[in-house]
N, C-alpha and C. Protein backbone atom coordinates (compact mmCIF):
# COMPACT_ATOMS: atom_id res chain seq x y z
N UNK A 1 -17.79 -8.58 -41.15
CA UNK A 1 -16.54 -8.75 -41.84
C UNK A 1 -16.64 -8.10 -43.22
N UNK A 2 -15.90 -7.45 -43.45
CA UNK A 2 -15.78 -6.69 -44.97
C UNK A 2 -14.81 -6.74 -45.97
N UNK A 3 -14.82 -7.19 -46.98
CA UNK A 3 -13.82 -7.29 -47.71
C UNK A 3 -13.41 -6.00 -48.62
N UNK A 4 -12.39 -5.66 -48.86
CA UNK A 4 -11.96 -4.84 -49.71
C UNK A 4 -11.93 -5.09 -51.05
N UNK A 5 -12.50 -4.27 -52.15
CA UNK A 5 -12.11 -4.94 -53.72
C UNK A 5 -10.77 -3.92 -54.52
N UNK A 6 -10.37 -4.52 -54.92
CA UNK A 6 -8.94 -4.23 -55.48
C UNK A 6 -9.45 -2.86 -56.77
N UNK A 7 -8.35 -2.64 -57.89
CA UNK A 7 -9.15 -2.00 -58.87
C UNK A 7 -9.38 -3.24 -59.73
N UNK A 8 -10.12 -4.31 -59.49
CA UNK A 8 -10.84 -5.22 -60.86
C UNK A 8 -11.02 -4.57 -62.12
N UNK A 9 -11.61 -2.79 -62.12
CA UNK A 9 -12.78 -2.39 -63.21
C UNK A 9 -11.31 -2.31 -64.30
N UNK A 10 -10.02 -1.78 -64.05
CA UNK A 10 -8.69 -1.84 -64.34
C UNK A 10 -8.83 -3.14 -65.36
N UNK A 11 -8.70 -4.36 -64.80
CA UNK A 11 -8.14 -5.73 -65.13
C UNK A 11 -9.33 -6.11 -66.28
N UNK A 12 -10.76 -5.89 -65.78
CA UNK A 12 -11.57 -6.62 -66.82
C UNK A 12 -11.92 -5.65 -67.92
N UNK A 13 -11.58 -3.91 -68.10
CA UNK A 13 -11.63 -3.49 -69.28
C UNK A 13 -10.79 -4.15 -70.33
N UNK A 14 -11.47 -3.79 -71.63
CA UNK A 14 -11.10 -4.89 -72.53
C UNK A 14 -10.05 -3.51 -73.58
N UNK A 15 -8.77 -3.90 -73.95
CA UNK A 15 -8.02 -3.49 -74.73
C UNK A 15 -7.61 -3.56 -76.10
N UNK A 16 -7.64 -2.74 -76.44
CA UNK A 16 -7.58 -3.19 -78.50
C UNK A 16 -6.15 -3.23 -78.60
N UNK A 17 -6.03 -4.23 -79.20
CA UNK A 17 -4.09 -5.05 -79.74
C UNK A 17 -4.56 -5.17 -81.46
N UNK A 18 -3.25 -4.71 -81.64
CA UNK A 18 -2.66 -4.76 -83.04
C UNK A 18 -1.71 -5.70 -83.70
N UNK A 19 -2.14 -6.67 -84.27
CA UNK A 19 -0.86 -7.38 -84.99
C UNK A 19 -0.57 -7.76 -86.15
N UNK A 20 0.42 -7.39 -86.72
CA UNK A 20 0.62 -7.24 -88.07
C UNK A 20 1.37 -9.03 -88.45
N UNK A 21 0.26 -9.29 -89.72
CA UNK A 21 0.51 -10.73 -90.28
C UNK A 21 1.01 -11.06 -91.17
N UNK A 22 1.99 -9.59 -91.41
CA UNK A 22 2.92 -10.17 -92.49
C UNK A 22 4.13 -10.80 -92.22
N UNK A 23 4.12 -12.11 -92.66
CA UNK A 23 5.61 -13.18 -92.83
C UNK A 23 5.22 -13.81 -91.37
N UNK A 24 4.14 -13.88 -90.95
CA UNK A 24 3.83 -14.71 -89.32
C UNK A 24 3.42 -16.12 -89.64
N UNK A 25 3.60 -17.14 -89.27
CA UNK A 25 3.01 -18.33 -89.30
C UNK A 25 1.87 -18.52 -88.54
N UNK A 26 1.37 -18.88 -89.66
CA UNK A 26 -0.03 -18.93 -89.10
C UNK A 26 -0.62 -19.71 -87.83
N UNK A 27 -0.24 -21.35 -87.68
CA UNK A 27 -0.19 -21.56 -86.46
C UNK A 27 -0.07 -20.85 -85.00
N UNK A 28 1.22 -20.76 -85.07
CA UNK A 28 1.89 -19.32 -84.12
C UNK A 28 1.46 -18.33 -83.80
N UNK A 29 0.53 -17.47 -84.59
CA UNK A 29 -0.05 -16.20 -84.82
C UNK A 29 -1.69 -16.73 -84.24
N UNK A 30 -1.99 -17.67 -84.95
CA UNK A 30 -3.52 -18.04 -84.51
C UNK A 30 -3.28 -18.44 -82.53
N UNK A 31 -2.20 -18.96 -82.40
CA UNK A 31 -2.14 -19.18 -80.93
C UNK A 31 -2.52 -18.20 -79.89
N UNK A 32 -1.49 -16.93 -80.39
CA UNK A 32 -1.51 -16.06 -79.82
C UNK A 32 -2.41 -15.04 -79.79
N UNK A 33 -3.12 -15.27 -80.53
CA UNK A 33 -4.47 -14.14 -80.85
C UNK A 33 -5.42 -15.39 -80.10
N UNK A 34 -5.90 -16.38 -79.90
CA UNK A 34 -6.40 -16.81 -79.25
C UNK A 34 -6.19 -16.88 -77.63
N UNK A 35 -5.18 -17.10 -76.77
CA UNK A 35 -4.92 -16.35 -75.76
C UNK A 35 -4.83 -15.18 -75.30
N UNK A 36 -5.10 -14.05 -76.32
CA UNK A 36 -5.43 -12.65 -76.00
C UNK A 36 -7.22 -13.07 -75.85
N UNK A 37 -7.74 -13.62 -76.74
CA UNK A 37 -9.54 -13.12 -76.89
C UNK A 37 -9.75 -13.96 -75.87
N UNK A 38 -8.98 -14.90 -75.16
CA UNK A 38 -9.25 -15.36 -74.01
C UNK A 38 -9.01 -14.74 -72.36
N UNK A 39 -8.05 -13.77 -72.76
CA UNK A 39 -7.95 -13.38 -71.50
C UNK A 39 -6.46 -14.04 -70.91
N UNK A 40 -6.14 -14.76 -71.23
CA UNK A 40 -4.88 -15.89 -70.51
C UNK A 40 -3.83 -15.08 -70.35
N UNK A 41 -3.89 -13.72 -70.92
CA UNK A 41 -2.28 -12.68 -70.20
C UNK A 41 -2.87 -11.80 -69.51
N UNK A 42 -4.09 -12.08 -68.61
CA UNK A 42 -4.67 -11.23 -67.84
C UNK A 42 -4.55 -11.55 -66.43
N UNK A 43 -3.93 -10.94 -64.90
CA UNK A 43 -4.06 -12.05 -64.12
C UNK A 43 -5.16 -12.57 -63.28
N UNK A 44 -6.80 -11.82 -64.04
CA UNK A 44 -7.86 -12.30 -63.42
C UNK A 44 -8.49 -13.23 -64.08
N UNK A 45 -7.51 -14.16 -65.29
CA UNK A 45 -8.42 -15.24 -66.41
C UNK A 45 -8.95 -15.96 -65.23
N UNK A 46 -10.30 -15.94 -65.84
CA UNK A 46 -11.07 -17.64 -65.40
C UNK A 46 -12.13 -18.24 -66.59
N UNK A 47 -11.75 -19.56 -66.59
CA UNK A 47 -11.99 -19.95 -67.68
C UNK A 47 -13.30 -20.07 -68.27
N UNK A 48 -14.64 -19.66 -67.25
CA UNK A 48 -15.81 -19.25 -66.96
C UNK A 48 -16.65 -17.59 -67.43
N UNK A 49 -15.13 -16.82 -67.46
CA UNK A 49 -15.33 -15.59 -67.13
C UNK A 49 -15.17 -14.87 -68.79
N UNK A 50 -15.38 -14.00 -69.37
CA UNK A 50 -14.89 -13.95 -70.58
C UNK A 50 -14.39 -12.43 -70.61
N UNK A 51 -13.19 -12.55 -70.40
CA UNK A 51 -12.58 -11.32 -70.11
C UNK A 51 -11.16 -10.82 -70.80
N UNK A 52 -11.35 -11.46 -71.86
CA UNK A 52 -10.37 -11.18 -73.11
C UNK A 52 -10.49 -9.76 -73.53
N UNK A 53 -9.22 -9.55 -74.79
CA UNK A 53 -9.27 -8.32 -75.34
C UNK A 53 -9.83 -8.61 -76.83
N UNK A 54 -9.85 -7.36 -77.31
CA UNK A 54 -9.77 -7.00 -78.98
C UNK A 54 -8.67 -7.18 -79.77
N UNK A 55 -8.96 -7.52 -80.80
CA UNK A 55 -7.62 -8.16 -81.79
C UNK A 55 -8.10 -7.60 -82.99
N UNK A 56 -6.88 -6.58 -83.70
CA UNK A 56 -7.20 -6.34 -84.67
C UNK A 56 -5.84 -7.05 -85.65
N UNK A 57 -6.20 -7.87 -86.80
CA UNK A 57 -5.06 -8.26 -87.33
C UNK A 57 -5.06 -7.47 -88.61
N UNK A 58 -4.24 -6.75 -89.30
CA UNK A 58 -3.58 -6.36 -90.74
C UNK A 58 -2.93 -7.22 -91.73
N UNK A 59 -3.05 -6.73 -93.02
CA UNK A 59 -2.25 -7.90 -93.82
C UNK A 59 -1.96 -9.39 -93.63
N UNK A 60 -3.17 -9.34 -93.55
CA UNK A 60 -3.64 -11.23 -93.30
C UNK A 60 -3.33 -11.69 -94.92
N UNK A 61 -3.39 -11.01 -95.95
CA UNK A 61 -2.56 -11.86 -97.32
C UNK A 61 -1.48 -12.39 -97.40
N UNK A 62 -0.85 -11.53 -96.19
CA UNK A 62 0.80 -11.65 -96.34
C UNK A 62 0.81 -13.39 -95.44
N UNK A 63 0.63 -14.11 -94.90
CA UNK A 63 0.18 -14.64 -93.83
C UNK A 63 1.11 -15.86 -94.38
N UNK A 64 1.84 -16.54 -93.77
CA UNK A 64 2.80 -17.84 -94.18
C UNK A 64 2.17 -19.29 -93.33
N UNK A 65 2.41 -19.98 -94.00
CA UNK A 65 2.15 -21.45 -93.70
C UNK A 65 3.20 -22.30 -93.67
N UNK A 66 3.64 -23.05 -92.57
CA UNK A 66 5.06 -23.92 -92.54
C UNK A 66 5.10 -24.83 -93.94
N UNK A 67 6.28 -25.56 -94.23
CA UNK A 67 5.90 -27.29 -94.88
C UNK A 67 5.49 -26.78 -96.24
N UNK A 68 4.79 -27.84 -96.70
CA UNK A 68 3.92 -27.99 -98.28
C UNK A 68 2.19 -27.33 -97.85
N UNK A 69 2.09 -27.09 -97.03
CA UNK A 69 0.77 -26.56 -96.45
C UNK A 69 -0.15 -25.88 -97.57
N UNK A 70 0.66 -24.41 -98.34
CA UNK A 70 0.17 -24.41 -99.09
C UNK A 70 -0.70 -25.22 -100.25
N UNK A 71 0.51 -25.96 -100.18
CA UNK A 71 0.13 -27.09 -101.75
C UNK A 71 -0.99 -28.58 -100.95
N UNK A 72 -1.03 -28.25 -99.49
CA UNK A 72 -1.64 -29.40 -99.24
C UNK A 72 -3.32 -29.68 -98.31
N UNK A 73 -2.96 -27.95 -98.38
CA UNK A 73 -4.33 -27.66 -97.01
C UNK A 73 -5.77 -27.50 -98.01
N UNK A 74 -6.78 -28.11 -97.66
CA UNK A 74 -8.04 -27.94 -97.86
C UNK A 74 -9.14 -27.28 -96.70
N UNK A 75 -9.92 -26.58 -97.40
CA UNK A 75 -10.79 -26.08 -96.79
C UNK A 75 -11.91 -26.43 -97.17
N UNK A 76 -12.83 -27.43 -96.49
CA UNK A 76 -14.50 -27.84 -96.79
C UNK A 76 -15.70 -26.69 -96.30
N UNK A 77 -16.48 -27.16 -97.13
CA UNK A 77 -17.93 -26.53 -96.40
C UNK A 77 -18.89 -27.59 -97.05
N UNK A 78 -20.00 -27.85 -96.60
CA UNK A 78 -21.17 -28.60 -97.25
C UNK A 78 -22.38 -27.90 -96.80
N UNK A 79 -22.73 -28.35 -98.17
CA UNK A 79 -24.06 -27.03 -98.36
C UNK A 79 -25.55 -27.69 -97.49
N UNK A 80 -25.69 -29.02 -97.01
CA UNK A 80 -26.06 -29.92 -96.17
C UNK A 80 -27.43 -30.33 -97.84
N UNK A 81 -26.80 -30.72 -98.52
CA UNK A 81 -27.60 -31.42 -99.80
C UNK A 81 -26.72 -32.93 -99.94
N UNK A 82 -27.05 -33.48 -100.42
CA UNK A 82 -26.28 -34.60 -101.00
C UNK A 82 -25.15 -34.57 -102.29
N UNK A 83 -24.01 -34.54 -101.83
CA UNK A 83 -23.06 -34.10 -102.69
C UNK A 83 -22.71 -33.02 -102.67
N UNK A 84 -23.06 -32.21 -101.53
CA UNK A 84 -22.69 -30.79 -101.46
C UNK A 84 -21.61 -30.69 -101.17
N UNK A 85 -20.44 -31.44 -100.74
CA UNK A 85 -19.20 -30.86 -100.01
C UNK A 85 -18.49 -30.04 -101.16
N UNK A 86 -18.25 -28.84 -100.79
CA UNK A 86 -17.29 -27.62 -101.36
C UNK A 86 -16.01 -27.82 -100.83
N UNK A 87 -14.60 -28.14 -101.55
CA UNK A 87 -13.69 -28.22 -101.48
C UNK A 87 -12.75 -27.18 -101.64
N UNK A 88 -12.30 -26.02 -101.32
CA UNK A 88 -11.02 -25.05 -101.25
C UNK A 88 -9.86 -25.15 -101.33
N UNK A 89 -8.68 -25.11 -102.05
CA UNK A 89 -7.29 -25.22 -101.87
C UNK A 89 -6.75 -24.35 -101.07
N UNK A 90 -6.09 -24.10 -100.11
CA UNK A 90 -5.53 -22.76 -99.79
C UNK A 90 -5.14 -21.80 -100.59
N UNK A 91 -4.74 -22.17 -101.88
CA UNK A 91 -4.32 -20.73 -102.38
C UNK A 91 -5.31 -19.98 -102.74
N UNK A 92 -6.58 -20.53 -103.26
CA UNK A 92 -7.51 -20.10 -103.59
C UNK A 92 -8.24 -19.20 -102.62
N UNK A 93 -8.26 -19.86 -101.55
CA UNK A 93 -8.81 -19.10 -100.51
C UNK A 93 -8.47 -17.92 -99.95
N UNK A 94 -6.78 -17.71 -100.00
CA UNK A 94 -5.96 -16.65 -99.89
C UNK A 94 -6.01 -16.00 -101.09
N UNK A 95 -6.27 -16.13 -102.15
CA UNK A 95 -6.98 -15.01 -103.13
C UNK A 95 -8.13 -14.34 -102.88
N UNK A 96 -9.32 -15.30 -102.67
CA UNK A 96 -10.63 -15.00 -101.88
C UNK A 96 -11.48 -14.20 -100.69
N UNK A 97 -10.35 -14.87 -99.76
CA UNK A 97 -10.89 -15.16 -98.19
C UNK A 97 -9.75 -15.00 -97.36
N UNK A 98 -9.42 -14.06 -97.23
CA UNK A 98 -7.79 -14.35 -96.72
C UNK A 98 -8.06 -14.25 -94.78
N UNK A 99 -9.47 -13.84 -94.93
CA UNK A 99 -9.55 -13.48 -93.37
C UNK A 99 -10.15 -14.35 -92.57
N UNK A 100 -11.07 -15.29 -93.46
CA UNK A 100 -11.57 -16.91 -93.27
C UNK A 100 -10.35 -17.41 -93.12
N UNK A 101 -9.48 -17.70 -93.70
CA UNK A 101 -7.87 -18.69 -93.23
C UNK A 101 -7.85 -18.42 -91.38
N UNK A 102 -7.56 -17.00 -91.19
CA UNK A 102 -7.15 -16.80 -89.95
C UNK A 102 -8.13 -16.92 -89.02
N UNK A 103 -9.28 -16.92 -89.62
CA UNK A 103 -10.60 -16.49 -88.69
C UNK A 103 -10.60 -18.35 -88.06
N UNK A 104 -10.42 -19.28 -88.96
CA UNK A 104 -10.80 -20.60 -89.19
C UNK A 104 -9.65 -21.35 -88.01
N UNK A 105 -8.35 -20.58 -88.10
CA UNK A 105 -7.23 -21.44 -87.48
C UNK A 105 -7.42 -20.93 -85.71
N UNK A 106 -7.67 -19.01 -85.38
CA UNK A 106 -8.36 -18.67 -84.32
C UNK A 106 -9.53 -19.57 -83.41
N UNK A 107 -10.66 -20.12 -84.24
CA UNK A 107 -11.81 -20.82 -83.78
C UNK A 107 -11.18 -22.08 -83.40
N UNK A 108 -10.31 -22.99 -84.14
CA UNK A 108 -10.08 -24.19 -84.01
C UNK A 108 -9.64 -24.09 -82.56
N UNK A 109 -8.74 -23.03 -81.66
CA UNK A 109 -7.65 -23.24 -80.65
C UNK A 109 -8.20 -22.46 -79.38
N UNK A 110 -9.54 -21.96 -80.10
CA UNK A 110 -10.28 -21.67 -78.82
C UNK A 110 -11.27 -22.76 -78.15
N UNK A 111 -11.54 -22.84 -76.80
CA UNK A 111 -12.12 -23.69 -76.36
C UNK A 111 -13.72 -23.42 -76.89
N UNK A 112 -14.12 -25.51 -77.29
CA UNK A 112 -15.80 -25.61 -77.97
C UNK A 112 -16.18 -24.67 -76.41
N UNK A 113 -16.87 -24.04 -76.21
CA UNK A 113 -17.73 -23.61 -75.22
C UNK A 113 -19.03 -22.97 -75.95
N UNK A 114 -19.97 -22.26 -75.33
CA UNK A 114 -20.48 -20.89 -75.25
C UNK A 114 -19.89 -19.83 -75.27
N UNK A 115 -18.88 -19.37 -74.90
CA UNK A 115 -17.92 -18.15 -74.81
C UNK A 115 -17.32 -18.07 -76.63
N UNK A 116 -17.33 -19.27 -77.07
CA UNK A 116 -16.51 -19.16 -78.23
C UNK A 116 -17.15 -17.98 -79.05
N UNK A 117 -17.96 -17.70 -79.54
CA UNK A 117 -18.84 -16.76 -80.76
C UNK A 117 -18.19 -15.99 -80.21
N UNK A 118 -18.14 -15.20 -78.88
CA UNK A 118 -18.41 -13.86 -78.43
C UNK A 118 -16.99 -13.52 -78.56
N UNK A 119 -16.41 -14.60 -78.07
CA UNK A 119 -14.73 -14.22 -78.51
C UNK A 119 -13.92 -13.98 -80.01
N UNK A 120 -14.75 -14.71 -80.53
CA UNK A 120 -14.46 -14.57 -82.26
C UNK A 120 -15.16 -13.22 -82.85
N UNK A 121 -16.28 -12.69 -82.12
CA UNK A 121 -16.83 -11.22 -82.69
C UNK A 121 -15.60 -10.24 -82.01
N UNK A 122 -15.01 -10.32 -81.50
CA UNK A 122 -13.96 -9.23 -81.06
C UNK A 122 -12.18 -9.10 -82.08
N UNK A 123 -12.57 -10.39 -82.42
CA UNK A 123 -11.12 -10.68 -84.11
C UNK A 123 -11.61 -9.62 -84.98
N UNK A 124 -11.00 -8.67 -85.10
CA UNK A 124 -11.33 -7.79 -86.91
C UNK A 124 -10.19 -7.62 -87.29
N UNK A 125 -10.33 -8.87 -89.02
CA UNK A 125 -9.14 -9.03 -89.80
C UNK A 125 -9.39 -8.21 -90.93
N UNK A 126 -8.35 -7.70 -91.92
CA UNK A 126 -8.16 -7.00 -92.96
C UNK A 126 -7.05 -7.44 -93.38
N UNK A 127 -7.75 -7.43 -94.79
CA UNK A 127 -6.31 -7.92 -95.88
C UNK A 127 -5.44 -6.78 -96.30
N UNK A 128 -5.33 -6.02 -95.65
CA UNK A 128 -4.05 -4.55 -96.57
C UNK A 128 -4.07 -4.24 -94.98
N UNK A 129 -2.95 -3.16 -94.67
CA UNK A 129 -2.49 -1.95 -93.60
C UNK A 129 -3.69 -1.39 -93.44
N UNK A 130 -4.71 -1.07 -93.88
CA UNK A 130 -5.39 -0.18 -93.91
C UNK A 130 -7.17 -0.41 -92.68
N UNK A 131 -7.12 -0.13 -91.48
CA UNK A 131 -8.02 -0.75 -91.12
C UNK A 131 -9.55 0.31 -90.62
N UNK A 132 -9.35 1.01 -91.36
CA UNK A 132 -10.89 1.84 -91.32
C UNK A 132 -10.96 2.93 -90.10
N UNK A 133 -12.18 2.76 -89.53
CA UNK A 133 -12.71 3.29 -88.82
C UNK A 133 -12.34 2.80 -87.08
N UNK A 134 -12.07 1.37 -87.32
CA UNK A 134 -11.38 0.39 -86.30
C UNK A 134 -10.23 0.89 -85.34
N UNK A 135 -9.40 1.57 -86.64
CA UNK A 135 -7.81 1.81 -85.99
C UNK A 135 -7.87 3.00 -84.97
N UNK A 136 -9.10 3.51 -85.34
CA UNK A 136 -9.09 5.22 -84.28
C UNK A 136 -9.32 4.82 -82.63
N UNK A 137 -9.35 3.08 -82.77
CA UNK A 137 -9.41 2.50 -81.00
C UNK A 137 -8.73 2.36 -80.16
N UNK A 138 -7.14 1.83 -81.20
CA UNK A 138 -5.65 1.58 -80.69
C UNK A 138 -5.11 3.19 -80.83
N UNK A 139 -4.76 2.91 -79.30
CA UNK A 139 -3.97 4.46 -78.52
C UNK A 139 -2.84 4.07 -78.87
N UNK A 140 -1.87 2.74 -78.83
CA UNK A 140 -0.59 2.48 -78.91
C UNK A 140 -0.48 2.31 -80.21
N UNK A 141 0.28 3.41 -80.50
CA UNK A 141 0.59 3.47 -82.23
C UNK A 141 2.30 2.82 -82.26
N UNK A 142 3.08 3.34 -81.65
CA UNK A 142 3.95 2.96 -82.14
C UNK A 142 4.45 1.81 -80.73
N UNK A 143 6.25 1.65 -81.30
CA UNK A 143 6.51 -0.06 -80.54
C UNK A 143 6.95 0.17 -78.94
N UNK A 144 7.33 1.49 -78.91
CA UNK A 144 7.85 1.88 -77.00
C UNK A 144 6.35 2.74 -76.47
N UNK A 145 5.31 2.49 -77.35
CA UNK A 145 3.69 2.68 -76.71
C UNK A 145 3.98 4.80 -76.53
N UNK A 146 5.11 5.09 -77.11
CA UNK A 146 4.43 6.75 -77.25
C UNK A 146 4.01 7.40 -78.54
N UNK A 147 3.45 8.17 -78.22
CA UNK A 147 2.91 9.17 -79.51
C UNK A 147 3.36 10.28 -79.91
N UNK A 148 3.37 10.57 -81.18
CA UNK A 148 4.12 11.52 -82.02
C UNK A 148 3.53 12.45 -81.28
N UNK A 149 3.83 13.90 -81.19
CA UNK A 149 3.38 15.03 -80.91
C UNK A 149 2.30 15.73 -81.99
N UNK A 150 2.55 15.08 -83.23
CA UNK A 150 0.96 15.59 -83.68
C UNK A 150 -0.19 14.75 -83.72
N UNK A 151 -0.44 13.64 -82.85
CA UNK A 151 -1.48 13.16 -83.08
C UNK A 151 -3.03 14.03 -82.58
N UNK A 152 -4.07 13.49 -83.95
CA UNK A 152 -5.16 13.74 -83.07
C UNK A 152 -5.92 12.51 -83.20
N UNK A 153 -6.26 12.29 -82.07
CA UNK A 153 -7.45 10.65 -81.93
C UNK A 153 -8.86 11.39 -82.48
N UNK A 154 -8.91 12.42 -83.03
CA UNK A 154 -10.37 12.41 -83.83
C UNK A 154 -10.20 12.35 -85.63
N UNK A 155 -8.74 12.28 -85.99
CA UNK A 155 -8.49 11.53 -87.02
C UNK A 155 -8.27 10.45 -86.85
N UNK A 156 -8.85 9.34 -88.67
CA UNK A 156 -8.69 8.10 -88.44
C UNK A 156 -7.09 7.66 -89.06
N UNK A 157 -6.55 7.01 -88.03
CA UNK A 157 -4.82 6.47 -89.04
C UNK A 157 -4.49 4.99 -88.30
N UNK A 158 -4.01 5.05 -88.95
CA UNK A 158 -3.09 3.32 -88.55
C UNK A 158 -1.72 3.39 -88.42
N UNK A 159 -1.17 2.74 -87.87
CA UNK A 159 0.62 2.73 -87.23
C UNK A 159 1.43 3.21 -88.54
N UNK A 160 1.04 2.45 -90.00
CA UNK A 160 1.98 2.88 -90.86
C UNK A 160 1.62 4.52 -91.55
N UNK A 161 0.25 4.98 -91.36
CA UNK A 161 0.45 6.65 -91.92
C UNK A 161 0.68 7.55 -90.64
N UNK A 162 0.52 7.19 -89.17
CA UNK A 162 1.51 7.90 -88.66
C UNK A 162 2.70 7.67 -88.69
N UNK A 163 3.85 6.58 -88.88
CA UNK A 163 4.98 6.67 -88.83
C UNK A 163 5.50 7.06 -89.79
N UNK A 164 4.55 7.42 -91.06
CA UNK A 164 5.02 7.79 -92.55
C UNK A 164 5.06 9.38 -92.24
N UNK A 165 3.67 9.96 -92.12
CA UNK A 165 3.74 11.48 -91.02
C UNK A 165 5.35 11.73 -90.47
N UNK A 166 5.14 11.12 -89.42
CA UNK A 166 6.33 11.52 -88.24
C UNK A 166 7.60 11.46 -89.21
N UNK A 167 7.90 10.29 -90.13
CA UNK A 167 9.02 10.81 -90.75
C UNK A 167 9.33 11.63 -91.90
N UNK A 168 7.70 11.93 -92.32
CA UNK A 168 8.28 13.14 -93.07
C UNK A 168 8.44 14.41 -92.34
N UNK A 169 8.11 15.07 -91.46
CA UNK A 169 8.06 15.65 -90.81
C UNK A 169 9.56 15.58 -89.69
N UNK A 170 10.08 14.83 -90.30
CA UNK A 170 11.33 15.11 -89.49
C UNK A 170 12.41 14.89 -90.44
N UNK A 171 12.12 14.62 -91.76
CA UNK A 171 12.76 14.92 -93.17
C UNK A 171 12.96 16.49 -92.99
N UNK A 172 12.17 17.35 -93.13
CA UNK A 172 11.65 18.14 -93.69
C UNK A 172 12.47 19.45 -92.11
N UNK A 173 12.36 18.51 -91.14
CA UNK A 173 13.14 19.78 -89.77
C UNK A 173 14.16 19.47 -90.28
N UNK A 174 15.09 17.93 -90.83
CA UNK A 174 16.19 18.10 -91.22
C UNK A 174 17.01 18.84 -92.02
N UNK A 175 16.02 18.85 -92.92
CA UNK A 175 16.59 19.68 -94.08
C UNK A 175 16.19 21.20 -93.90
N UNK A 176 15.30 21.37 -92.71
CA UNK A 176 15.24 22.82 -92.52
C UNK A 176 16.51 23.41 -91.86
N UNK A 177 16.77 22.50 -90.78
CA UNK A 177 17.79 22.35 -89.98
C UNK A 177 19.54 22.65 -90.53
N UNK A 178 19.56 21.76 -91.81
CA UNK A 178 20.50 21.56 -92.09
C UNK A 178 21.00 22.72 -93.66
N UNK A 179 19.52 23.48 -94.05
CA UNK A 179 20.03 24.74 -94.77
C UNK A 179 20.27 25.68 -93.99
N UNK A 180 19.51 26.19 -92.57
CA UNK A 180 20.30 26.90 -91.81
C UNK A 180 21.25 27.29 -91.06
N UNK A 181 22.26 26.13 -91.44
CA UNK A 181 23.87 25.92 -90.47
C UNK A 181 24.54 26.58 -91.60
């Protein structure tokens, strides 16, 4: 008896996602980036299996909190001495640490397992638009997933200096356009 295998190698490659955290609630946002590094919009999740994607988040400063949250959220650490507990306000931390906030609310909503670390090394947050060397991973630059006609994937860019590109570059046919009529 022989079974046939489907394309699996398809389903369990892992995909780099982009999401931009400006004006997102953080709750909300931490949800959903945790059901990506899990795999749960995949239809081969098993909860055994660790077959999530990559998450890259941007402008994690910009990042909103429902309520008095601001004025009311603490962040501990203890240094494991006596009297060590380190106390954080949120705002402070969002001056600081803005990628600890998100990194912290991600961990909480993933399941305690073994799988957890490995899923949290695949989160890379940045506080500005600007994400390095990272962004040259995400093929889907813009929101209907096509690409400008000048891209090259051996330059490094991020969604906002190609869409800054593409529209100057179509400034510039306009007004070429529009001195030759």
């Amino acid at each position: 008896m022989s079974q046939a295998v489907g394309n699996t190698a398809l389903a369990y490659a892992r995909v780099w996602h982009h999401v931009d955290a400006s004006d997102r609630v953080l709750g909300k946002l931490a949800e959903r980036i945790a059901l990506v590094l899990m795999g749960k919009h995949k239809p081969i999740y098993d909860p055994g299996v660790d077959c999530g994607d990559y998450i890259i988040v941007t402008n994690s400063k910009k990042v909103k909190v429902s309520g008095r949250k601001d004025e009311q959220l603490l962040f501990r650490k203890h240094t494991m001495y006596p009297g060590g507990l380190k106390e954080t306000p949120y705002k402070d931390m969002m001056d600081k640490n803005p990628d600890h906030i998100i990194r912290q609310a991600v961990s909480g909503m993933l399941p305690k397992n073994k799988l957890r670390d490995r899923r949290l090394e695949r989160l890379k947050i940045f506080p500005g638009p600007h994400m390095g060397k990272v962004g040259a991973n995400i093929l889907k630059s813009w929101d209907d997933g096509t690409l400008p006609p000048d891209y090259d994937p051996h330059k490094i860019s991020t969604s906002e200096t190609l869409k800054e590109n593409w529209r100057e570059k179509y400034r510039a046919a306009a007004a070429g356009s529009s001195s030759n009529a």
